[in-house]
N, C-alpha and C. Protein backbone atom coordinates (compact mmCIF):
# COMPACT_ATOMS: atom_id res chain seq x y z
N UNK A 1 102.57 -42.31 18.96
CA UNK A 1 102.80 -42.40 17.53
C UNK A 1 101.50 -42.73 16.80
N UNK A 2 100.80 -43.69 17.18
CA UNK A 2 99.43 -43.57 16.47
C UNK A 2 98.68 -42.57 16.83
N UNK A 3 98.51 -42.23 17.42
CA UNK A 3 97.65 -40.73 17.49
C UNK A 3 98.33 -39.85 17.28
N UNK A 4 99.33 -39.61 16.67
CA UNK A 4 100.36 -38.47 15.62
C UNK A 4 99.54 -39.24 14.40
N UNK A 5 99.52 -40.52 14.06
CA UNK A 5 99.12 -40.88 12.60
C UNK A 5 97.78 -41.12 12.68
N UNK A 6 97.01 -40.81 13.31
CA UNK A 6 95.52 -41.09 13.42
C UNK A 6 94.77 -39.83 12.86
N UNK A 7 96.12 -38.30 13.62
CA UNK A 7 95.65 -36.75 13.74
C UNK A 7 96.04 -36.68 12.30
N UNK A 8 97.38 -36.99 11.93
CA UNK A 8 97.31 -36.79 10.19
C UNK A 8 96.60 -36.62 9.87
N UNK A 9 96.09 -38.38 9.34
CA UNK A 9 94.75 -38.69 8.28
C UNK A 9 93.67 -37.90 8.32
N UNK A 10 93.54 -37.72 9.64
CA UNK A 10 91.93 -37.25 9.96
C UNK A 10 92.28 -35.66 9.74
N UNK A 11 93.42 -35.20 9.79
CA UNK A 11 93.71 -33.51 9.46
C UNK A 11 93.64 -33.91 7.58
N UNK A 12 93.83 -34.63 7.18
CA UNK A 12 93.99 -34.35 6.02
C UNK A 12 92.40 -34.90 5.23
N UNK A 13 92.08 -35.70 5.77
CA UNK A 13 90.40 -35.56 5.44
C UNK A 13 89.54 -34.19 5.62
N UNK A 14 89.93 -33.48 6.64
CA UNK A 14 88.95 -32.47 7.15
C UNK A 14 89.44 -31.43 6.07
N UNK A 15 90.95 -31.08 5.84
CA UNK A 15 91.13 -30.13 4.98
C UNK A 15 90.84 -30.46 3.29
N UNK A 16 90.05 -31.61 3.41
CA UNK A 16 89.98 -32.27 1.65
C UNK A 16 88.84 -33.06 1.76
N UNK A 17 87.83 -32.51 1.00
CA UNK A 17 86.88 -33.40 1.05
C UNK A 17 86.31 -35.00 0.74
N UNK A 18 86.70 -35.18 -0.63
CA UNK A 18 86.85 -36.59 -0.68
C UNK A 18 87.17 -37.06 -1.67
N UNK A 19 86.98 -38.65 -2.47
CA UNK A 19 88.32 -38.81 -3.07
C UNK A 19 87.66 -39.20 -4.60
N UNK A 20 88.28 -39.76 -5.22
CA UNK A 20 87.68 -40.02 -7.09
C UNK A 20 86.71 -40.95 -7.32
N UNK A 21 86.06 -40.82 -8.03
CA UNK A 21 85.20 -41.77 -8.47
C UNK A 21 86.13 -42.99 -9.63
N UNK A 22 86.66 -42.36 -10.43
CA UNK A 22 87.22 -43.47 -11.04
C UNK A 22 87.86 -44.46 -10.34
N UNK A 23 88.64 -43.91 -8.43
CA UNK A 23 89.47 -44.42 -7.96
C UNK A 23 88.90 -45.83 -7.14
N UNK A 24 87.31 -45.67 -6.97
CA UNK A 24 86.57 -46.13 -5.82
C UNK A 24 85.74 -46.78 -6.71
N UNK A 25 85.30 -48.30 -6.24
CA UNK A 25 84.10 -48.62 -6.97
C UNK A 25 83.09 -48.87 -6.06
N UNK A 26 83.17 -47.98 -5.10
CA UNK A 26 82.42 -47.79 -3.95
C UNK A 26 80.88 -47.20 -4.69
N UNK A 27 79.62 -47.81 -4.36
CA UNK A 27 78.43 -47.75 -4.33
C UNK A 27 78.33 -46.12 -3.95
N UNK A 28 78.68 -45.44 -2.90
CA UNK A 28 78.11 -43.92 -2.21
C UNK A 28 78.54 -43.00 -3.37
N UNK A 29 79.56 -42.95 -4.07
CA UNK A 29 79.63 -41.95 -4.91
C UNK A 29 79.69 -41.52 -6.43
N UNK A 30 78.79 -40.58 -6.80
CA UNK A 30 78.70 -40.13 -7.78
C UNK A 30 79.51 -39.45 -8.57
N UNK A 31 79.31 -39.53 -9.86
CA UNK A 31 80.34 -38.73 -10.88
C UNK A 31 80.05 -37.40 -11.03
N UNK A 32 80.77 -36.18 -12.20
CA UNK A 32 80.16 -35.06 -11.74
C UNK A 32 78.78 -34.88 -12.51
N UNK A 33 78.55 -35.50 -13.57
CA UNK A 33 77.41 -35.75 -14.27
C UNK A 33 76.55 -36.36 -13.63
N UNK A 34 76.46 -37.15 -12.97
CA UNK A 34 75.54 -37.70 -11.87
C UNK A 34 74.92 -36.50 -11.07
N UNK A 35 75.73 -36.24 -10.45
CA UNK A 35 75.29 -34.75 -9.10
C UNK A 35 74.63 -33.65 -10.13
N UNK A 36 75.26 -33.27 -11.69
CA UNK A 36 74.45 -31.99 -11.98
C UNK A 36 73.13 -32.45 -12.05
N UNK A 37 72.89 -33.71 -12.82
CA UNK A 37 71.61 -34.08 -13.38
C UNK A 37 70.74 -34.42 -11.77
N UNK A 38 71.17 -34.81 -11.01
CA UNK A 38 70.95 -35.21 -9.73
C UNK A 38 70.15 -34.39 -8.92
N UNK A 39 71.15 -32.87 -8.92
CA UNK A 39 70.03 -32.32 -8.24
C UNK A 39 69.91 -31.15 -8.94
N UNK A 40 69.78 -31.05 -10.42
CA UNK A 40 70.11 -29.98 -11.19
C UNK A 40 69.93 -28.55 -10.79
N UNK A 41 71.64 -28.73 -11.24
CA UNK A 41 72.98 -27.64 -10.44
C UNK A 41 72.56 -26.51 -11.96
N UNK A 42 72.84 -25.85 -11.54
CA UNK A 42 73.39 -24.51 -12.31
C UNK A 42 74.85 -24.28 -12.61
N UNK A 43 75.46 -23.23 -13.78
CA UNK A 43 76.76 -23.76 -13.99
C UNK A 43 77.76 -22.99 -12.85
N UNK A 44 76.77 -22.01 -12.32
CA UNK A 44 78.25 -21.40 -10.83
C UNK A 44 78.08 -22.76 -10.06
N UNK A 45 77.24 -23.54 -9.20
CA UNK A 45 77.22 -24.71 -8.74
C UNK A 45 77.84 -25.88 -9.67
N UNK A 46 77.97 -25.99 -10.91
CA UNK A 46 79.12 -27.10 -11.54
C UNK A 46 79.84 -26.82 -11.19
N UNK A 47 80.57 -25.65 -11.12
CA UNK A 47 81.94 -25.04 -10.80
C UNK A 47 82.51 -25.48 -9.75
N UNK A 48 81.32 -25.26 -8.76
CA UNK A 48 81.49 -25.59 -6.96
C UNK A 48 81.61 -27.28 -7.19
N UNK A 49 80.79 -27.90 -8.14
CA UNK A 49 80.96 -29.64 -8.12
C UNK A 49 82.47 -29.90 -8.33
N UNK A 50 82.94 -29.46 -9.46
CA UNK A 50 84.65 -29.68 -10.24
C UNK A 50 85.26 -29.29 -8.63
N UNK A 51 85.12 -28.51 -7.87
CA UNK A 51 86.42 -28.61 -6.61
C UNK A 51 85.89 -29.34 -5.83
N UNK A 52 84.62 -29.94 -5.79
CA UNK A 52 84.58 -31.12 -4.58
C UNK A 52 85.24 -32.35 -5.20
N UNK A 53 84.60 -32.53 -6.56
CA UNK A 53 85.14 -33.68 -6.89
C UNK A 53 87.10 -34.11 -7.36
N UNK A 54 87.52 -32.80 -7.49
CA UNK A 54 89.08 -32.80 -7.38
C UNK A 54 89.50 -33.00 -5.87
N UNK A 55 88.56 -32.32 -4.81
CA UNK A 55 88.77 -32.58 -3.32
C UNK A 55 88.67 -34.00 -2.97
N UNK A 56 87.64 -35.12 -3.61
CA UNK A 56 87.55 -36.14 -3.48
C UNK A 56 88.93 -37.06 -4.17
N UNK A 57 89.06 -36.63 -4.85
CA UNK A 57 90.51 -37.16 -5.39
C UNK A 57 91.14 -37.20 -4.82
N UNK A 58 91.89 -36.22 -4.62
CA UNK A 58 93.00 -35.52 -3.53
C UNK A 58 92.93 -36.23 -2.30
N UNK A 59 92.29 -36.25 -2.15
CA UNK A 59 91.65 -37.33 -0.61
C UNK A 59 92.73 -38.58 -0.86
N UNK A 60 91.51 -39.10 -1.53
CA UNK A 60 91.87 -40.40 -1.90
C UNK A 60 93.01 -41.00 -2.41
N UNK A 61 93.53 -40.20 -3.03
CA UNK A 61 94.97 -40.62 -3.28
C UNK A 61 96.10 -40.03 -1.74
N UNK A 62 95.84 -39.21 -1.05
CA UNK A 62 96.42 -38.81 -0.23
C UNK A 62 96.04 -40.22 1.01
N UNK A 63 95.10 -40.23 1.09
CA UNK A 63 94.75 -42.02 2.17
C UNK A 63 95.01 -43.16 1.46
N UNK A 64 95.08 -43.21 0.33
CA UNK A 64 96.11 -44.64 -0.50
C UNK A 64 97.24 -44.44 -0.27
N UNK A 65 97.95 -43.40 0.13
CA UNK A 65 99.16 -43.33 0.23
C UNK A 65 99.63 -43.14 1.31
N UNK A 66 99.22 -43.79 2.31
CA UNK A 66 99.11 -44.35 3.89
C UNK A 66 99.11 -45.76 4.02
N UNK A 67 98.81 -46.96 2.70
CA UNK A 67 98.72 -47.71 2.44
C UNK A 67 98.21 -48.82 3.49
N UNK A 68 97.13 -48.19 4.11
CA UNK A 68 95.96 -49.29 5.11
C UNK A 68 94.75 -49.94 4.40
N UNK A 69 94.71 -49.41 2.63
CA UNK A 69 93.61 -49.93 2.66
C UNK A 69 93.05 -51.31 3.19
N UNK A 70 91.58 -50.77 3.27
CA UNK A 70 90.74 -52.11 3.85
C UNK A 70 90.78 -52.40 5.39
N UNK A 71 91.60 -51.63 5.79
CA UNK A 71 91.87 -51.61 7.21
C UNK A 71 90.56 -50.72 8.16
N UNK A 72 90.47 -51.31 9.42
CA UNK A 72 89.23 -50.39 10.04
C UNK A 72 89.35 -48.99 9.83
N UNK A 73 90.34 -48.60 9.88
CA UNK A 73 90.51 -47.10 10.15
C UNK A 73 90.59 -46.38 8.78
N UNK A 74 90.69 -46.75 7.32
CA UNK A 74 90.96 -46.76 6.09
C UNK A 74 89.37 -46.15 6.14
N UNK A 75 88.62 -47.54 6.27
CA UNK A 75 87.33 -47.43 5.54
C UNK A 75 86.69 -46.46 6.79
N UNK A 76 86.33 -46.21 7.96
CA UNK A 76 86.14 -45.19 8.70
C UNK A 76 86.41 -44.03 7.94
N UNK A 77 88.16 -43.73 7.63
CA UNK A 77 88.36 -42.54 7.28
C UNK A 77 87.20 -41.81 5.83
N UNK A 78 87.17 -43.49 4.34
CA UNK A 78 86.65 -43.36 3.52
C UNK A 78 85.08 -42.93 4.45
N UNK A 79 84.66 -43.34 5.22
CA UNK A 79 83.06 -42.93 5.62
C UNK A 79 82.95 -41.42 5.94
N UNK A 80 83.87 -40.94 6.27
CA UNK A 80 83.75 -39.66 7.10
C UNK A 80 84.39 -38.42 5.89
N UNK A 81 85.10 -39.05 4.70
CA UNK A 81 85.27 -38.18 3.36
C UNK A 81 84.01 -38.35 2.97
N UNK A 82 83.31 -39.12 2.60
CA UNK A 82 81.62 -39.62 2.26
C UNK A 82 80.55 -38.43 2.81
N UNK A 83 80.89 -38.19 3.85
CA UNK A 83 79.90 -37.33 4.65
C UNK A 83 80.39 -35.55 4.53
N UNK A 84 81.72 -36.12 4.53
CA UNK A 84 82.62 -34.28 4.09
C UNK A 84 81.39 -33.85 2.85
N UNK A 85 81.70 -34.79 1.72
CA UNK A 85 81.37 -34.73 0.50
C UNK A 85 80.04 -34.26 0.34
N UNK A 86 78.74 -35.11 1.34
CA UNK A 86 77.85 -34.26 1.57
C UNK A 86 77.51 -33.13 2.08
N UNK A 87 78.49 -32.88 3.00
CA UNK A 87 78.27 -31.45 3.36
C UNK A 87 78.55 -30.51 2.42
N UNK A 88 79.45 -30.34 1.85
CA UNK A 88 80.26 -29.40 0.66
C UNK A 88 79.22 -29.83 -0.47
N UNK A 89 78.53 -30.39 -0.55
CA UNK A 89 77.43 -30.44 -1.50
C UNK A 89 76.29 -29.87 -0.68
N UNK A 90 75.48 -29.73 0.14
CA UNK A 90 74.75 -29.38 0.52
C UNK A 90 74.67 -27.78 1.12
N UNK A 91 76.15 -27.36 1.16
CA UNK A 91 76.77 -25.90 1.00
C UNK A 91 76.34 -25.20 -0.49
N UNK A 92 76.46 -25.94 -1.38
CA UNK A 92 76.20 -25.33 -2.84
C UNK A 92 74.69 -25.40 -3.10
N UNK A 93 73.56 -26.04 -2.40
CA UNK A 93 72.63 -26.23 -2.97
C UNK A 93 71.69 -24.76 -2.47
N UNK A 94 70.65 -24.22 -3.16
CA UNK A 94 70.09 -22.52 -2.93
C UNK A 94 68.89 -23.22 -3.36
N UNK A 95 68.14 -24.04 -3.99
CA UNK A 95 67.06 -23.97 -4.04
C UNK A 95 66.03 -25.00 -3.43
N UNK A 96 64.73 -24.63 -2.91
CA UNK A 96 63.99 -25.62 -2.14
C UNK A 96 64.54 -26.99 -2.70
N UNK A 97 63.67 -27.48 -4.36
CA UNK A 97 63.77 -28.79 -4.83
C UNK A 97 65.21 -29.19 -4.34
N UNK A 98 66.16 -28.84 -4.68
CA UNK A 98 67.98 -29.25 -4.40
C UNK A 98 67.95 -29.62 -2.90
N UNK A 99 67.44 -28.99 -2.06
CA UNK A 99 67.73 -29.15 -0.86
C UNK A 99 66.59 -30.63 -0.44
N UNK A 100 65.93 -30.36 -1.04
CA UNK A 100 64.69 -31.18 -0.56
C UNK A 100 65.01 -32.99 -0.97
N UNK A 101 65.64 -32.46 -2.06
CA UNK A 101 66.44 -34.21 -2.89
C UNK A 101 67.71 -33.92 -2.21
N UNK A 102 68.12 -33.53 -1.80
CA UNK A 102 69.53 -33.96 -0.77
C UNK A 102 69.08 -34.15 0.57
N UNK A 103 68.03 -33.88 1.45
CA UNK A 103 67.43 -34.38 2.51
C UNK A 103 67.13 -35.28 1.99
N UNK A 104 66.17 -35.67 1.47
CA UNK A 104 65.94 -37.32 0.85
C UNK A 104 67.27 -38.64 0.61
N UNK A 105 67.81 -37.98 0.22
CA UNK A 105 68.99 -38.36 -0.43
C UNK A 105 69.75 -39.20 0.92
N UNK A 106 69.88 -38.04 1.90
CA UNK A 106 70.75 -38.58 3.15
C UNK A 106 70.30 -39.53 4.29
N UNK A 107 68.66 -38.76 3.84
CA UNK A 107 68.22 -40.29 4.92
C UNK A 107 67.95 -41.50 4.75
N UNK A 108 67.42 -41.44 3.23
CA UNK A 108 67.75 -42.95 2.90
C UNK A 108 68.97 -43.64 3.03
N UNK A 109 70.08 -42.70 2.39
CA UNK A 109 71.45 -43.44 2.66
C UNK A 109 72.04 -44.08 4.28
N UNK A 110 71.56 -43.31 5.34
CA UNK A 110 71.37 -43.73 6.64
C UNK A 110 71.01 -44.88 7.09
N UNK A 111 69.35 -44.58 6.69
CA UNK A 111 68.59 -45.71 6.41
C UNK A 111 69.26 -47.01 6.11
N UNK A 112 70.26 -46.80 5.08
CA UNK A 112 70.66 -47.92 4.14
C UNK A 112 71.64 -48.82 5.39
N UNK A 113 72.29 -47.80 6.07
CA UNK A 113 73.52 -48.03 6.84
C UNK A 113 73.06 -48.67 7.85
N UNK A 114 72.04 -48.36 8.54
CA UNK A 114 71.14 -49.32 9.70
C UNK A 114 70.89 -50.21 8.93
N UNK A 115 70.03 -50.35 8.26
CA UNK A 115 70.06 -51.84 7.16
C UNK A 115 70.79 -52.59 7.12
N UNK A 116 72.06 -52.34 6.49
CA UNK A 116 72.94 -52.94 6.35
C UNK A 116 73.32 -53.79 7.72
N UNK A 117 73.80 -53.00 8.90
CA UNK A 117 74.25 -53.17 10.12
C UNK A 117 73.12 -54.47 10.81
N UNK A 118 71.86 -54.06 10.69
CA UNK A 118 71.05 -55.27 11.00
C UNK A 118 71.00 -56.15 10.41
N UNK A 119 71.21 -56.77 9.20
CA UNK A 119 71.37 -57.60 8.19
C UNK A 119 72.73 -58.63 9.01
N UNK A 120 73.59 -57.57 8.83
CA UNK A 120 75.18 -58.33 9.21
C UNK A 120 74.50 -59.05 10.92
N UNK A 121 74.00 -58.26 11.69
CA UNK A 121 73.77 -58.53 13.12
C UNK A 121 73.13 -59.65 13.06
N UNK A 122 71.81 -59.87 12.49
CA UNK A 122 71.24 -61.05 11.90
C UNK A 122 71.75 -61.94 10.92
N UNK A 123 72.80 -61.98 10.96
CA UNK A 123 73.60 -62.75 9.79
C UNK A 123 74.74 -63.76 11.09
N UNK A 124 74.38 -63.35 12.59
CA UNK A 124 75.39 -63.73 13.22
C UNK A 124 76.79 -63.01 13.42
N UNK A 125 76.77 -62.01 12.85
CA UNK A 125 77.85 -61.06 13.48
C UNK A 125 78.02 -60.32 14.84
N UNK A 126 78.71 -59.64 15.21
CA UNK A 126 78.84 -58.95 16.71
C UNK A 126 78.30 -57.76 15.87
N UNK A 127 78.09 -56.89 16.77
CA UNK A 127 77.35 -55.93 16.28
C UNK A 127 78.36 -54.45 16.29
N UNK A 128 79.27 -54.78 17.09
CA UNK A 128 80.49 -53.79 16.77
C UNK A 128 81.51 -54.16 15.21
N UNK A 129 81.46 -55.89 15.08
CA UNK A 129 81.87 -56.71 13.91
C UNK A 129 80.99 -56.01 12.45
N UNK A 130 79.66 -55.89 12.49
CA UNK A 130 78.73 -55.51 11.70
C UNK A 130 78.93 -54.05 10.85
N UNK A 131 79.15 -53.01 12.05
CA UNK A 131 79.11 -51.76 11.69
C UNK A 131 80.63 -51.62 10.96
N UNK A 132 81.69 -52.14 11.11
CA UNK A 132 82.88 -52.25 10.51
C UNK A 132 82.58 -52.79 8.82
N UNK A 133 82.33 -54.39 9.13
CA UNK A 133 81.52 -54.70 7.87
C UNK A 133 80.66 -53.84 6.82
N UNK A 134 79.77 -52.73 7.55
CA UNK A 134 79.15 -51.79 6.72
C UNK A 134 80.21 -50.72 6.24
N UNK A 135 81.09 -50.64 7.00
CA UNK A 135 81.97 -49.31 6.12
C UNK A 135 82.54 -50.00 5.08
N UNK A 136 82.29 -51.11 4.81
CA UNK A 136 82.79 -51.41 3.36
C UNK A 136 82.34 -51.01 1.98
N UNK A 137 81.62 -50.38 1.99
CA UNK A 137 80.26 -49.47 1.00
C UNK A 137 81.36 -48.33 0.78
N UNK A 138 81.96 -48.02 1.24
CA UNK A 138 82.45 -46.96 1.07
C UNK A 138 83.95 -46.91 0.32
């Protein structure tokens, strides 16, 4: 039975990218005005932004309504819509500069995530305790 409800979630993340910004006051994600100016999109690429960011919705209200938030597997799931989200953005991007600020973009955010994780580790946490702690960003 949990891995019937594990395959759900995770089927329904993969078919939906990720979830609202109004819904999340999560630090990782941007509005759609953020992303045009961000990595300035063109308006067939706005177009492509409006269905990620309805995909991010959709998400998100579809994993609130599983009602784990805050739970390990919640914020996991939120990490791995996070990364959907970059991909389906990095699908729309055609030009060097765009691509070049979304490589930038991802390794710092990485970056950030080891950071974080060593911080917590050095803070006296377990280090499996830590990386849990970091999906709270999300």
């Amino acid at each position: 039975m949990k891995h019937l409800f594990l395959s759900v979630v995770l089927a329904l993340g993969v078919f939906s990218h990720l979830s609202a910004q109004q819904l999340s006051t999560s630090e990782v994600y941007k509005s759609k005005s953020e992303l045009i100016a961000h990595y300035d999109l063109d308006d067939e690429q706005a177009v492509e932004i409006d269905r990620i960011i309805d995909q991010r919705e959709n998400n998100l209200n579809t994993l609130d309504a599983f009602g784990i938030q805050g739970s390990e597997v919640y914020l996991s799931k939120r990490r791995a819509m996070f990364y959907g989200e970059m991909t389906s953005i990095r699908l729309i991007l055609n030009k060097p500069a765009q691509i070049e600020i979304y490589d930038a973009e991802l390794r710092a955010h990485r970056r950030a995530e080891t950071e974080r994780v060593r911080e917590l580790v050095a803070a006296g946490h377990e280090p499996a305790k830590a990386r849990v702690l970091m999906l709270e960003r999300y």
